[in-house]
Protein backbone atom coordinates (compact mmCIF):
# COMPACT_ATOMS: atom_id res chain seq x y z
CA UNK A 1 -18.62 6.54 41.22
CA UNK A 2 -19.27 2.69 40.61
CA UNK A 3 -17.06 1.96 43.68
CA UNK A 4 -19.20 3.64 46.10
CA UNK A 5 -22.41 2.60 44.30
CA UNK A 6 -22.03 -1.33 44.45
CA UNK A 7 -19.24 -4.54 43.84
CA UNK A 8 -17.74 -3.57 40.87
CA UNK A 9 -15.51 -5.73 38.74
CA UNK A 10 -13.10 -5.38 35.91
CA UNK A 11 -13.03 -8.33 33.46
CA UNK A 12 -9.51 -9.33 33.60
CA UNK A 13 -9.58 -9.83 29.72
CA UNK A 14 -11.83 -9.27 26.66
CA UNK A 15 -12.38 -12.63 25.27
CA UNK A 16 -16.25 -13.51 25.32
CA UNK A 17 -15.20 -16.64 27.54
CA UNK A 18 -14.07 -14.35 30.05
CA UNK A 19 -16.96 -11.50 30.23
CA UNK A 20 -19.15 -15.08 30.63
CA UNK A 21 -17.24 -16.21 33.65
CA UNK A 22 -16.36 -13.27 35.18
CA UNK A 23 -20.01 -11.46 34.35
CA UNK A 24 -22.12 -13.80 35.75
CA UNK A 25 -24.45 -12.81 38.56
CA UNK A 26 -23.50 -8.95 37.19
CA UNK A 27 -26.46 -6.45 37.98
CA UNK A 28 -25.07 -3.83 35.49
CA UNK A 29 -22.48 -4.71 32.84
CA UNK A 30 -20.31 -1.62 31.16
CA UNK A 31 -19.63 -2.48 27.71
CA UNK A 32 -16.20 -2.12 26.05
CA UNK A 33 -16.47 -5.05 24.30
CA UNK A 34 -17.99 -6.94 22.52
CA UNK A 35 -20.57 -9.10 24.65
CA UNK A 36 -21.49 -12.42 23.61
CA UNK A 37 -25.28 -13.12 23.15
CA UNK A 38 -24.82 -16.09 26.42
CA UNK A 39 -24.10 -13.09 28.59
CA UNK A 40 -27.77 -12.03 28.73
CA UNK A 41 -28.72 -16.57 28.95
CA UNK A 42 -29.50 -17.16 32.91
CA UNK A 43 -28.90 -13.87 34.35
CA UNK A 44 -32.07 -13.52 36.45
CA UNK A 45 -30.11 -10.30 38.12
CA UNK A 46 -29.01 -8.42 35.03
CA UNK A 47 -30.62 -4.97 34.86
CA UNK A 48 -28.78 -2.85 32.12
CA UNK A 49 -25.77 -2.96 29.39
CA UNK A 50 -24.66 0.12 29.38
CA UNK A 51 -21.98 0.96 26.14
CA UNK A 52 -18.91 2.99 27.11
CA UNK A 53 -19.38 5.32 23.96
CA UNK A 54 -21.91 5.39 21.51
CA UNK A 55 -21.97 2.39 18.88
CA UNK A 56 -24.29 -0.57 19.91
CA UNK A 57 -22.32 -2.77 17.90
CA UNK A 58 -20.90 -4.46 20.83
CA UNK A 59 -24.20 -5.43 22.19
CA UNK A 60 -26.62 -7.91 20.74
CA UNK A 61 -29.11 -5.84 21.56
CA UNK A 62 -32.19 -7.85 19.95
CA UNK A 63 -31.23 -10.38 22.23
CA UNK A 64 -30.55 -8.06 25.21
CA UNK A 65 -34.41 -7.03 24.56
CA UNK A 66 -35.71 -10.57 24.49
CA UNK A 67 -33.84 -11.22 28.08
CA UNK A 68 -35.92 -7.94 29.54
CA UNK A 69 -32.27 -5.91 29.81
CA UNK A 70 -31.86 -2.46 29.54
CA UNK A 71 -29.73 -1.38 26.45
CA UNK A 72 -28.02 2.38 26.89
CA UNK A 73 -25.08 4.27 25.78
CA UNK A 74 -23.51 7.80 25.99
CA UNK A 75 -23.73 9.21 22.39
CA UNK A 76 -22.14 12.41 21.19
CA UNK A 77 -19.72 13.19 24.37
CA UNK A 78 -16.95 11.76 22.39
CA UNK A 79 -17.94 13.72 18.66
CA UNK A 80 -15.34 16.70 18.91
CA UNK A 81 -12.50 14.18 19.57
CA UNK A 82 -13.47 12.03 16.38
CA UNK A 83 -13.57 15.21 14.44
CA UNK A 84 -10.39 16.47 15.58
CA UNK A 85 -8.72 13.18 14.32
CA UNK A 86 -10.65 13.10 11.15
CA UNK A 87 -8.78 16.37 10.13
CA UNK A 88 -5.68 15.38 12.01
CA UNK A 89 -5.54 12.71 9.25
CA UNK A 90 -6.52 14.85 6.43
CA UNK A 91 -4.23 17.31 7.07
CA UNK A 92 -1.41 14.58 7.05
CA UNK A 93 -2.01 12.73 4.26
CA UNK A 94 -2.41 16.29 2.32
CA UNK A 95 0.67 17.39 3.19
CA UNK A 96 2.38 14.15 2.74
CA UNK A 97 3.23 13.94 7.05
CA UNK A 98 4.43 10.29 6.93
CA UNK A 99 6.73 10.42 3.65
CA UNK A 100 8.28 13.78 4.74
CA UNK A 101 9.57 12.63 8.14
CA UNK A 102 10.53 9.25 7.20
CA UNK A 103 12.47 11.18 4.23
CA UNK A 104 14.03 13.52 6.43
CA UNK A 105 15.11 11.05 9.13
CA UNK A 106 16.40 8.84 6.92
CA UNK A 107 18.08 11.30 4.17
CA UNK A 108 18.05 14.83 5.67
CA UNK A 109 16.52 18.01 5.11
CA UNK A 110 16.73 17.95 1.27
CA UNK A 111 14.72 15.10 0.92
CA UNK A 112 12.26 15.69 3.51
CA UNK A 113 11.97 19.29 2.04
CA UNK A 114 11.23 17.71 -1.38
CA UNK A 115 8.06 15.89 -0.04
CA UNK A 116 6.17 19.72 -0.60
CA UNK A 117 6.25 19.09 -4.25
CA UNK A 118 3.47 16.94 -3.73
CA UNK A 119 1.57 18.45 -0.72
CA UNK A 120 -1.77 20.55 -1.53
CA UNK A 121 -3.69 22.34 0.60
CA UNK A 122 -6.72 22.05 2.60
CA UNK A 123 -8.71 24.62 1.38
CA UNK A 124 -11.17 25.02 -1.21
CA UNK A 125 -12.13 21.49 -0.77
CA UNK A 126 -14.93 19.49 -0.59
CA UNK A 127 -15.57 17.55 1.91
CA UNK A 128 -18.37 14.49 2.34
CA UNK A 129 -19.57 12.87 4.89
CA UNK A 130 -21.66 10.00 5.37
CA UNK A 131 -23.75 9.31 8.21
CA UNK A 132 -25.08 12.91 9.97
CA UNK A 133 -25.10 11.97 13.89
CA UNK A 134 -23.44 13.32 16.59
CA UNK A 135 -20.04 12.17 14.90
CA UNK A 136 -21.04 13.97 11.39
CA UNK A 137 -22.29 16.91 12.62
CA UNK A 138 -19.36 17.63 14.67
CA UNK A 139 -17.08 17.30 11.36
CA UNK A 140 -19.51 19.41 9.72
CA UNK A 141 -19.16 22.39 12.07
CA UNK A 142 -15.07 21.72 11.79
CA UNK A 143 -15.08 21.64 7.82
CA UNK A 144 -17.42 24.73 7.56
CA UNK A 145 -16.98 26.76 10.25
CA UNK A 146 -13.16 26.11 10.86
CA UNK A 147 -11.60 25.47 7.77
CA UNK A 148 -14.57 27.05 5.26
CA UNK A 149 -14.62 24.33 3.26
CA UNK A 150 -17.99 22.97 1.32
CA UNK A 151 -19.53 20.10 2.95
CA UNK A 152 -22.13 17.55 1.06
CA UNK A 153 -23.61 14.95 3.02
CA UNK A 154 -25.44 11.44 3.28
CA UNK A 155 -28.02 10.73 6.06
CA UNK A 156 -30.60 8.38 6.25
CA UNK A 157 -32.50 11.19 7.80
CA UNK A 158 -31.85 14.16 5.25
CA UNK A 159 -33.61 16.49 7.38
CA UNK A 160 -30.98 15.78 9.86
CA UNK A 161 -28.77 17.83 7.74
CA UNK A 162 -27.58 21.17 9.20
CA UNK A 163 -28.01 24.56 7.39
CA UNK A 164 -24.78 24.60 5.13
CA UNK A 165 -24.32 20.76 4.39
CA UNK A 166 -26.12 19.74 0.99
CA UNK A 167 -27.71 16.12 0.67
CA UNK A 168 -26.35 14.27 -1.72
CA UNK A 169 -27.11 10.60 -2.73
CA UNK A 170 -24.12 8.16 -2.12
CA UNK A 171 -23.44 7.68 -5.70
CA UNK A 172 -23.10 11.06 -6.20
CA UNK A 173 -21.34 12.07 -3.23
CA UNK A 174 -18.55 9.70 -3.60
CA UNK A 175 -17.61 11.40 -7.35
CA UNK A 176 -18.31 14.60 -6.28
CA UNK A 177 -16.07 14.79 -2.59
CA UNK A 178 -12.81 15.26 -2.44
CA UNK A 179 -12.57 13.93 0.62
CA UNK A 180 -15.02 11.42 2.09
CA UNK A 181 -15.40 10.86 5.52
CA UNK A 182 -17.49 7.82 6.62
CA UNK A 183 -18.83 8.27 10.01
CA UNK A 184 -22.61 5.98 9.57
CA UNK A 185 -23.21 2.97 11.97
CA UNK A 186 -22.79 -0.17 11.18
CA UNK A 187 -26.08 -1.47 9.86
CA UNK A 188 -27.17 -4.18 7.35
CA UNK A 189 -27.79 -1.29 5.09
CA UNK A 190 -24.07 0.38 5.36
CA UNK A 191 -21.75 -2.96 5.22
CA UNK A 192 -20.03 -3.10 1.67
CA UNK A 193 -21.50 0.73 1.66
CA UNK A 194 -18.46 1.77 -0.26
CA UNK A 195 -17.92 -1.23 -2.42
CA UNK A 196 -15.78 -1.69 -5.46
CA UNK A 197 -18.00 0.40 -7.53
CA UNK A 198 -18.02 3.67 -5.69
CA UNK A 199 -14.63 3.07 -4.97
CA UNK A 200 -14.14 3.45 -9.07
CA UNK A 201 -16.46 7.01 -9.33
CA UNK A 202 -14.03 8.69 -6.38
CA UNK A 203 -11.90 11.43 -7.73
CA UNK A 204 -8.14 10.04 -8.49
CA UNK A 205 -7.27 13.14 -5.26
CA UNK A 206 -9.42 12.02 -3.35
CA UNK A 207 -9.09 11.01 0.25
CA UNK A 208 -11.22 8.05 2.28
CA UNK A 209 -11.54 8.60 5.96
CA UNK A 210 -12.83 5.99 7.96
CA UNK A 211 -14.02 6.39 11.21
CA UNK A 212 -17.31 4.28 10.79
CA UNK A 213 -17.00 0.71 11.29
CA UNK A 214 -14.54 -1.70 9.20
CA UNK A 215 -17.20 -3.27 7.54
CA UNK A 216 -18.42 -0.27 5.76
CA UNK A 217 -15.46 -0.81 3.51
CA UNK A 218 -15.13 -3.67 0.80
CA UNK A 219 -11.69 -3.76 2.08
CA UNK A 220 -10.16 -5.80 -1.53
CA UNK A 221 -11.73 -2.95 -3.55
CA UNK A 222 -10.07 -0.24 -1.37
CA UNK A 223 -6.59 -2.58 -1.53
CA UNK A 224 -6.92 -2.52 -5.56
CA UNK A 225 -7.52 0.97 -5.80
CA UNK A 226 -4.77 1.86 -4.00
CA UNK A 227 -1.91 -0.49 -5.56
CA UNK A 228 -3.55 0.98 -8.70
CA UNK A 229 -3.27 4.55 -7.57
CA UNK A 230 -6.86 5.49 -8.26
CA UNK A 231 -7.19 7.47 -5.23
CA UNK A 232 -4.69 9.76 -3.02
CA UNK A 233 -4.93 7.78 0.13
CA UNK A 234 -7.12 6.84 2.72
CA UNK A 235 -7.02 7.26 6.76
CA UNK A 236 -8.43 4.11 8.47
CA UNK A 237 -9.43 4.08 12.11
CA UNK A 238 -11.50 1.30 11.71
CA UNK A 239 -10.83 -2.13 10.64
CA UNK A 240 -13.27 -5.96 9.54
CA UNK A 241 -10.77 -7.78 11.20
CA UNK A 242 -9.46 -5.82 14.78
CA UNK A 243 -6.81 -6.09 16.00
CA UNK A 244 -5.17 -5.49 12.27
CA UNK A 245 -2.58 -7.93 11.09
CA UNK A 246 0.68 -7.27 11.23
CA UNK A 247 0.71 -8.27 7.86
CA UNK A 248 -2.14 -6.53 6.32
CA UNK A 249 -1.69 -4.76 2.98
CA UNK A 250 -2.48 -1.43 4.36
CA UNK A 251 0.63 -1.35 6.45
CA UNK A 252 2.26 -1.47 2.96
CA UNK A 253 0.96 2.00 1.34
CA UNK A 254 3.14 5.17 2.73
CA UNK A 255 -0.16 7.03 1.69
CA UNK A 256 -2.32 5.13 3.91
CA UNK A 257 -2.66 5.79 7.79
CA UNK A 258 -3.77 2.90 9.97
CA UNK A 259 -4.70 3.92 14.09
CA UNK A 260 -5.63 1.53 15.96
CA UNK A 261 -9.41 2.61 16.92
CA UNK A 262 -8.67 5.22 19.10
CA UNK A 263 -10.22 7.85 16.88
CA UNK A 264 -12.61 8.72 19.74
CA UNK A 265 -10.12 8.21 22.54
CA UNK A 266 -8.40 10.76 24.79
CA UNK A 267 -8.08 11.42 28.43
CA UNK A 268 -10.61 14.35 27.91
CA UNK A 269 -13.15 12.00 25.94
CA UNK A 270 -12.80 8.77 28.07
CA UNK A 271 -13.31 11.10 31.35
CA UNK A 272 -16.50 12.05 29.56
CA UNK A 273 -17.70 8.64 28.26
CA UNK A 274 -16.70 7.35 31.80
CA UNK A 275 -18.76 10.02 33.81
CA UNK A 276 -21.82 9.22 31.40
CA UNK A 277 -22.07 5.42 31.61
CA UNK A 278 -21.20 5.54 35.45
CA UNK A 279 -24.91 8.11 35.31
CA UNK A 280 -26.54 5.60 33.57
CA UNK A 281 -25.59 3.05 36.11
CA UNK A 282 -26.43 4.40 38.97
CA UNK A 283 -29.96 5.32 37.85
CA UNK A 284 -30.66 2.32 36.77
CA UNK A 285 -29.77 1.16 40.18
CA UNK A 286 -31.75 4.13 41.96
CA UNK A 287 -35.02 2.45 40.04
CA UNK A 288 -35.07 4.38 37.01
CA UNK A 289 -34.37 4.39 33.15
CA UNK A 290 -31.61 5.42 31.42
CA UNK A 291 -31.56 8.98 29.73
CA UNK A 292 -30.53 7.25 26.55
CA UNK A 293 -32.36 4.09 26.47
CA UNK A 294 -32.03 2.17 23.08
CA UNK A 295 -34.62 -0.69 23.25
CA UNK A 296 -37.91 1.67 24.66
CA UNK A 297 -39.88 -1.26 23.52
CA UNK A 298 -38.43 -3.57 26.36
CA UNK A 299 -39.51 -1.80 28.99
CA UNK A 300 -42.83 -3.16 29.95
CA UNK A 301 -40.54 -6.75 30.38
CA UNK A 302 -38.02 -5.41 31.97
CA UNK A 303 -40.47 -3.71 34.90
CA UNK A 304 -42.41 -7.24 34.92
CA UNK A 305 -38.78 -8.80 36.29
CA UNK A 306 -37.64 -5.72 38.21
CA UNK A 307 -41.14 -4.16 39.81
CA UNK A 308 -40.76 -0.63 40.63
């Protein structure tokens, strides 16, 4: 679509020193990374950056709106595929996935089989999630609807909540939840959302999903808890520091399961996330606005430096 539409380019790597070499004099810049606030310094021809997905983390988009460029993204085409992992990881950690086939590689069928002591099921649960989107209310419909399960819920918009999910405040959510799932953007407001303290009223079951942002997390609380045992386990998508360590402590938990933030990603999804920032591309290049413009409040700038 881009091909036909214009020159396109492919960064050659992700490193902000790159996207400034290899970006300048770029009309239209897909983001898939994160993009220094320079990029949007001298760039007289820059129309649009357009995320590849939904979070606006990777765009400094204050500054973006200062420079007179477009901010967009393609919210919610990737939700089913986040929720599908969310209880891909659940599932796993319930049933004790990772111990089981390590056990039964290692020391046969016995001790694999033994793992089911410890498994539980899914149902009858409670599930909570934080941050009632397109992300939240796709888990929603998979805990309720799919599985049956109760589902309580934080939202900085409680009348976001769907019919079935009860608002709950975070406090309260956290010790009520046997599983919470943390699915908010990353905002002043949500980093060190779960710190050390609501780390200490979870449940001593209870499972943390994280398919937020890393910084949601007070990661040394989390760490403690865990080498304590004062929760089951955790599934973490999402990480402060990206790429994760080699060395990190969470590779050292068998009841912790690190991916490497691809929660979102599969050749279904990234068709989907592709098609819909390719759109937003070529309208902006056809003279028009974005269907999901971010910063409404630059346009009046922006159609001073590119007159209809």
């Amino acid at each position: 679509m881009l091909e036909i539409a214009g020159d396109l380019r492919v960064a050659s790597a992700p490193d902000p020193e790159t996207l400034l070499r290899e970006g300048r004099g770029a009309g239209i810049v897909i983001v898939r990374a994160p993009i220094p606030p320079a990029f949007f310094e001298d760039a007289p021809l820059l129309r649009a950056a357009i995320r590849h997905g939904a979070g606006l983390d990777m765009i400094p988009v204050d500054t973006a709106t200062s420079a007179g460029v477009l901010v967009a993204n393609v919210p919610g085409v990737n939700a089913p595929t986040v929720a599908e992992h969310v209880f891909l990881m659940v599932l796993a950690l319930l049933r004790r996935f990772r111990s089981m086939d390590r056990d039964l590689r290692q020391s046969g069928w016995a001790a694999g089989r033994s793992q089911a002591d410890g498994a539980n099921d899914l149902g009858g649960r409670t599930v909570g999630v934080i941050g009632m989107g397109n992300v939240g209310k796709a888990i929603f419909r998979v805990a309720r609807f799919g599985f049956g399960l109760e589902v309580v819920a934080n939202s900085r918009s409680p009348e976001s909540l769907p019919e079935g999910a009860r608002f709950l405040a975070v406090d309260e959510l956290v010790a009520t939840a046997d599983i919470v799932i943390l699915c908010c953007p990353l905002t002043p407001e949500t980093t060190g959302l779960l710190d050390a303290a609501r780390i200490r009223r979870m449940k001593p079951d209870a499972i943390l999903v994280n398919v937020s942002r890393g910084p949601v997390i007070d990661d040394a609380a989390l760490i403690e808890a865990l080498r304590e045992g004062r929760i089951r386990g955790a599934a973490l998508d999402v990480f402060s520091t990206q790429p994760l360590p080699l060395d990190h402590p969470y590779f050292s938990f068998d009841n912790v399961i690190v991916t490497p933030h691809l929660a979102g990603l599969t050749e279904e999804s990234m068709m989907r996330m592709g098609t819909g920032a390719a759109s937003e591309a070529l309208r902006v290049m056809n003279g028009e606005l974005p269907v999901n413009l971010r910063n409404p409040e630059v346009i009046e700038h922006y159609r001073r430096r590119f007159p209809a």
